[in-house]
C-alpha atoms as a PDB file:
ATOM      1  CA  UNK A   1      30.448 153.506 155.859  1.00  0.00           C
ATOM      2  CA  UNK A   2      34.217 152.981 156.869  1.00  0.00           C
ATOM      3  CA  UNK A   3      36.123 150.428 158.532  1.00  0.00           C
ATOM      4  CA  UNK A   4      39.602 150.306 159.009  1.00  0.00           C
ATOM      5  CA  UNK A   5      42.330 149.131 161.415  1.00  0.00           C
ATOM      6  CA  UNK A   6      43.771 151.691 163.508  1.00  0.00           C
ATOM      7  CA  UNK A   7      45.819 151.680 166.795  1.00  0.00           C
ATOM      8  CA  UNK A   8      43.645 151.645 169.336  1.00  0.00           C
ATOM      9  CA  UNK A   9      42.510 154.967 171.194  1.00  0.00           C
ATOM     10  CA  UNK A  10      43.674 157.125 168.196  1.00  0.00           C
ATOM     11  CA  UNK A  11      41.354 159.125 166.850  1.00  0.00           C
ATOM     12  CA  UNK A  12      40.609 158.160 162.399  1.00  0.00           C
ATOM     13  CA  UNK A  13      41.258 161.840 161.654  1.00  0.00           C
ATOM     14  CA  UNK A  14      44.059 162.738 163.335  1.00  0.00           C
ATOM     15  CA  UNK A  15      47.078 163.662 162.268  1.00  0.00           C
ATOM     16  CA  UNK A  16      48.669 160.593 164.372  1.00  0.00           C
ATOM     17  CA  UNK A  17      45.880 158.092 163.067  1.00  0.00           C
ATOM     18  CA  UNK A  18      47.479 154.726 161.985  1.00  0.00           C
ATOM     19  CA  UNK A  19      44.461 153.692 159.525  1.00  0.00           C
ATOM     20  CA  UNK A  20      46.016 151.284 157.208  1.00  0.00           C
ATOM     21  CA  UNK A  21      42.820 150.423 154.830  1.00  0.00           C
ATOM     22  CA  UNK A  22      38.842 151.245 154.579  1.00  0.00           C
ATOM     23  CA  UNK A  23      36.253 148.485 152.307  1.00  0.00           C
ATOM     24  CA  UNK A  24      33.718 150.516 151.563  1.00  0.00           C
ATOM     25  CA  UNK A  25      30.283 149.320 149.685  1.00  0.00           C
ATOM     26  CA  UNK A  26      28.117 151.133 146.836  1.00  0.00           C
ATOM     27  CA  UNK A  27      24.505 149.818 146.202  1.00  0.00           C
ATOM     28  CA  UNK A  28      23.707 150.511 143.083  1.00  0.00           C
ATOM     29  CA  UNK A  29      22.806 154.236 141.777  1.00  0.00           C
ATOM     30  CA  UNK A  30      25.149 155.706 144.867  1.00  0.00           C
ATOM     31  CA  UNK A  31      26.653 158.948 143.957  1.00  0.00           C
ATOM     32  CA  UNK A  32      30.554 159.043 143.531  1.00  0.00           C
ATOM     33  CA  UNK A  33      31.770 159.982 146.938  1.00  0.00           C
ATOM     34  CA  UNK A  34      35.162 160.617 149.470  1.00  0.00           C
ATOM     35  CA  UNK A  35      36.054 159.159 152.430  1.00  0.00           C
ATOM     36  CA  UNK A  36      37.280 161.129 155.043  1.00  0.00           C
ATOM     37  CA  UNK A  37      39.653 159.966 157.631  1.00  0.00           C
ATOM     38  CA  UNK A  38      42.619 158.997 155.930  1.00  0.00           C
ATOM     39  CA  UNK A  39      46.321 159.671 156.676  1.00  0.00           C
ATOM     40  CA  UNK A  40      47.177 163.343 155.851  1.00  0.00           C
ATOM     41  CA  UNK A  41      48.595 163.686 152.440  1.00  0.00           C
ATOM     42  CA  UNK A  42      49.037 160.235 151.710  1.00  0.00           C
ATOM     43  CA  UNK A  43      48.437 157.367 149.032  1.00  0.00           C
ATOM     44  CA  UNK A  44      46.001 154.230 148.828  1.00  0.00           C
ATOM     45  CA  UNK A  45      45.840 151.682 146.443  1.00  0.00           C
ATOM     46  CA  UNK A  46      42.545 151.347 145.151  1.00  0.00           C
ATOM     47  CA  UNK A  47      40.685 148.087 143.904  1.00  0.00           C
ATOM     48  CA  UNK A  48      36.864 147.955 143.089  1.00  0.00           C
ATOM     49  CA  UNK A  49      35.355 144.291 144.301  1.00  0.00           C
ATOM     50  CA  UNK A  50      32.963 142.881 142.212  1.00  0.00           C
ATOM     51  CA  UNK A  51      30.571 140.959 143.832  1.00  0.00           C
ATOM     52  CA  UNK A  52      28.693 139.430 141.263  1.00  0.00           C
ATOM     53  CA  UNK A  53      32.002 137.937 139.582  1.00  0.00           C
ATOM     54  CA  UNK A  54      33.848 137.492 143.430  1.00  0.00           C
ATOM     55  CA  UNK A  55      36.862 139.573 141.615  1.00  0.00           C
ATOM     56  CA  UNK A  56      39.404 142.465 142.042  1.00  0.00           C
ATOM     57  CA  UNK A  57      39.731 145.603 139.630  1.00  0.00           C
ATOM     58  CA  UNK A  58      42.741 147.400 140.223  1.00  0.00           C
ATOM     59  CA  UNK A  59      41.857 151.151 140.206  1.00  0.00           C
ATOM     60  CA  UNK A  60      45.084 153.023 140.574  1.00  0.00           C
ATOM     61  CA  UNK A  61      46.443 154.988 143.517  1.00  0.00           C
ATOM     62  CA  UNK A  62      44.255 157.740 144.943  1.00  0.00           C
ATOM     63  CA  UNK A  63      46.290 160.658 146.951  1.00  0.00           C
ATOM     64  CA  UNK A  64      44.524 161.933 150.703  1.00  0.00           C
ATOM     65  CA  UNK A  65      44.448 165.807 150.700  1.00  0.00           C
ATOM     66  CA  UNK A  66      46.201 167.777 153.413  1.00  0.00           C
ATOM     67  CA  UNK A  67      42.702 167.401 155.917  1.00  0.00           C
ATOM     68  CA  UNK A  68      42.585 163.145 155.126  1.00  0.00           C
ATOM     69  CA  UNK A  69      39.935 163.289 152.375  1.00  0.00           C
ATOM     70  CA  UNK A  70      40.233 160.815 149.624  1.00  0.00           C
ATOM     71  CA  UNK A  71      38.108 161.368 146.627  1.00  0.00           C
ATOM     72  CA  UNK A  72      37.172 158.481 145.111  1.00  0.00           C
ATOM     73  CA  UNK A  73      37.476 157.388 141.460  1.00  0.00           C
ATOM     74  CA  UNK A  74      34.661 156.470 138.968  1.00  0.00           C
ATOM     75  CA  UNK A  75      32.737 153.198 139.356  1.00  0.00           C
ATOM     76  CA  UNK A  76      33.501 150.820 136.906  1.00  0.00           C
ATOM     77  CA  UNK A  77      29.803 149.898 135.759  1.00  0.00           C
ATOM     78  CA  UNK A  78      26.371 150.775 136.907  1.00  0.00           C
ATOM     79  CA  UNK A  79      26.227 147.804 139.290  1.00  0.00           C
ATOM     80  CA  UNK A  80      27.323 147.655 143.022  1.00  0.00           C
ATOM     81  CA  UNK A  81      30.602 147.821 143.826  1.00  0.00           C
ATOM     82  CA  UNK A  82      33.012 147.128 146.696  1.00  0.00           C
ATOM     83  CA  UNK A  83      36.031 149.618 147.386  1.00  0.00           C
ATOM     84  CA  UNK A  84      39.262 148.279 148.940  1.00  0.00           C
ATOM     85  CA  UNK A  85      41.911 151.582 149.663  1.00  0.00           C
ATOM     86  CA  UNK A  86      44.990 150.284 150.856  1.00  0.00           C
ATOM     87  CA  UNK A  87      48.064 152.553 152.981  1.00  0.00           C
ATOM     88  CA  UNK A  88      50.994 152.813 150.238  1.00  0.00           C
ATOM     89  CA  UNK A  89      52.681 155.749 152.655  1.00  0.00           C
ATOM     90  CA  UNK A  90      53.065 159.395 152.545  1.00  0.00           C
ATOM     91  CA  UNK A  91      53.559 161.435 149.372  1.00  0.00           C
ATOM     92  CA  UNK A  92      55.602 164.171 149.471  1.00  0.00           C
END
C-alpha cells in the first residue's frame, strides 16, 4: 500500500514523478519489504509510527536505487507499525 502526493498526471515511477512522501502500514508478522516508486536515486527520511503509543521513531535516511526502489529498514518490535518516508532530495 502507498500513498503519496504527486503532481497530478505524472506517472509514481517516472523519472519526472514529484512524490514527496508514502505512510505505509505493517500488521503485525508482515515481512520486511520496499516500496517502489520513489524518486530515482534519492533520499527519505524515515520514521516508524507507533500506534499503540500515538508516537514517532526516527529511523534514519533510506537512499532510492537508480529504478525508485526503497528498501526498507528493520521494524522496531514485533508489533504493527506505521512507516512515514519523507523527500530529503537527490543524492549524488
Amino acid at each position: 500500500m502507498r500513498h503519496g502526493s504527486r503532481t497530478p498526471g505524472c506517472p509514481a515511477n517516472s523519472e519526472n514523478s514529484s512524490l514527496v512522501y508514502f505512510l505505509v502500514y505493517f500488521e503485525k508478522g508482515c515481512p520486511r519489504s520496499q516500496v517502489r516508486g520513489a524518486r530515482l536515486n534519492s533520499s527519505y527520511r524515515a520514521e516508524w509510527f507507533d500506534p499503540r503509543a500515538g508516537t514517532w521513531v526516527a529511523a534514519g535516511s533510506i537512499r532510492s536505487s537508480v529504478i525508485g526502489i526503497l528498501v526498507l529498514p528493520e521494524f522496531p518490535g514485533e508489533n504493527d507499525w506505521g512507516l512515514r518516508l519523507v523527500y530529503e532530495g537527490q543524492t549524488p
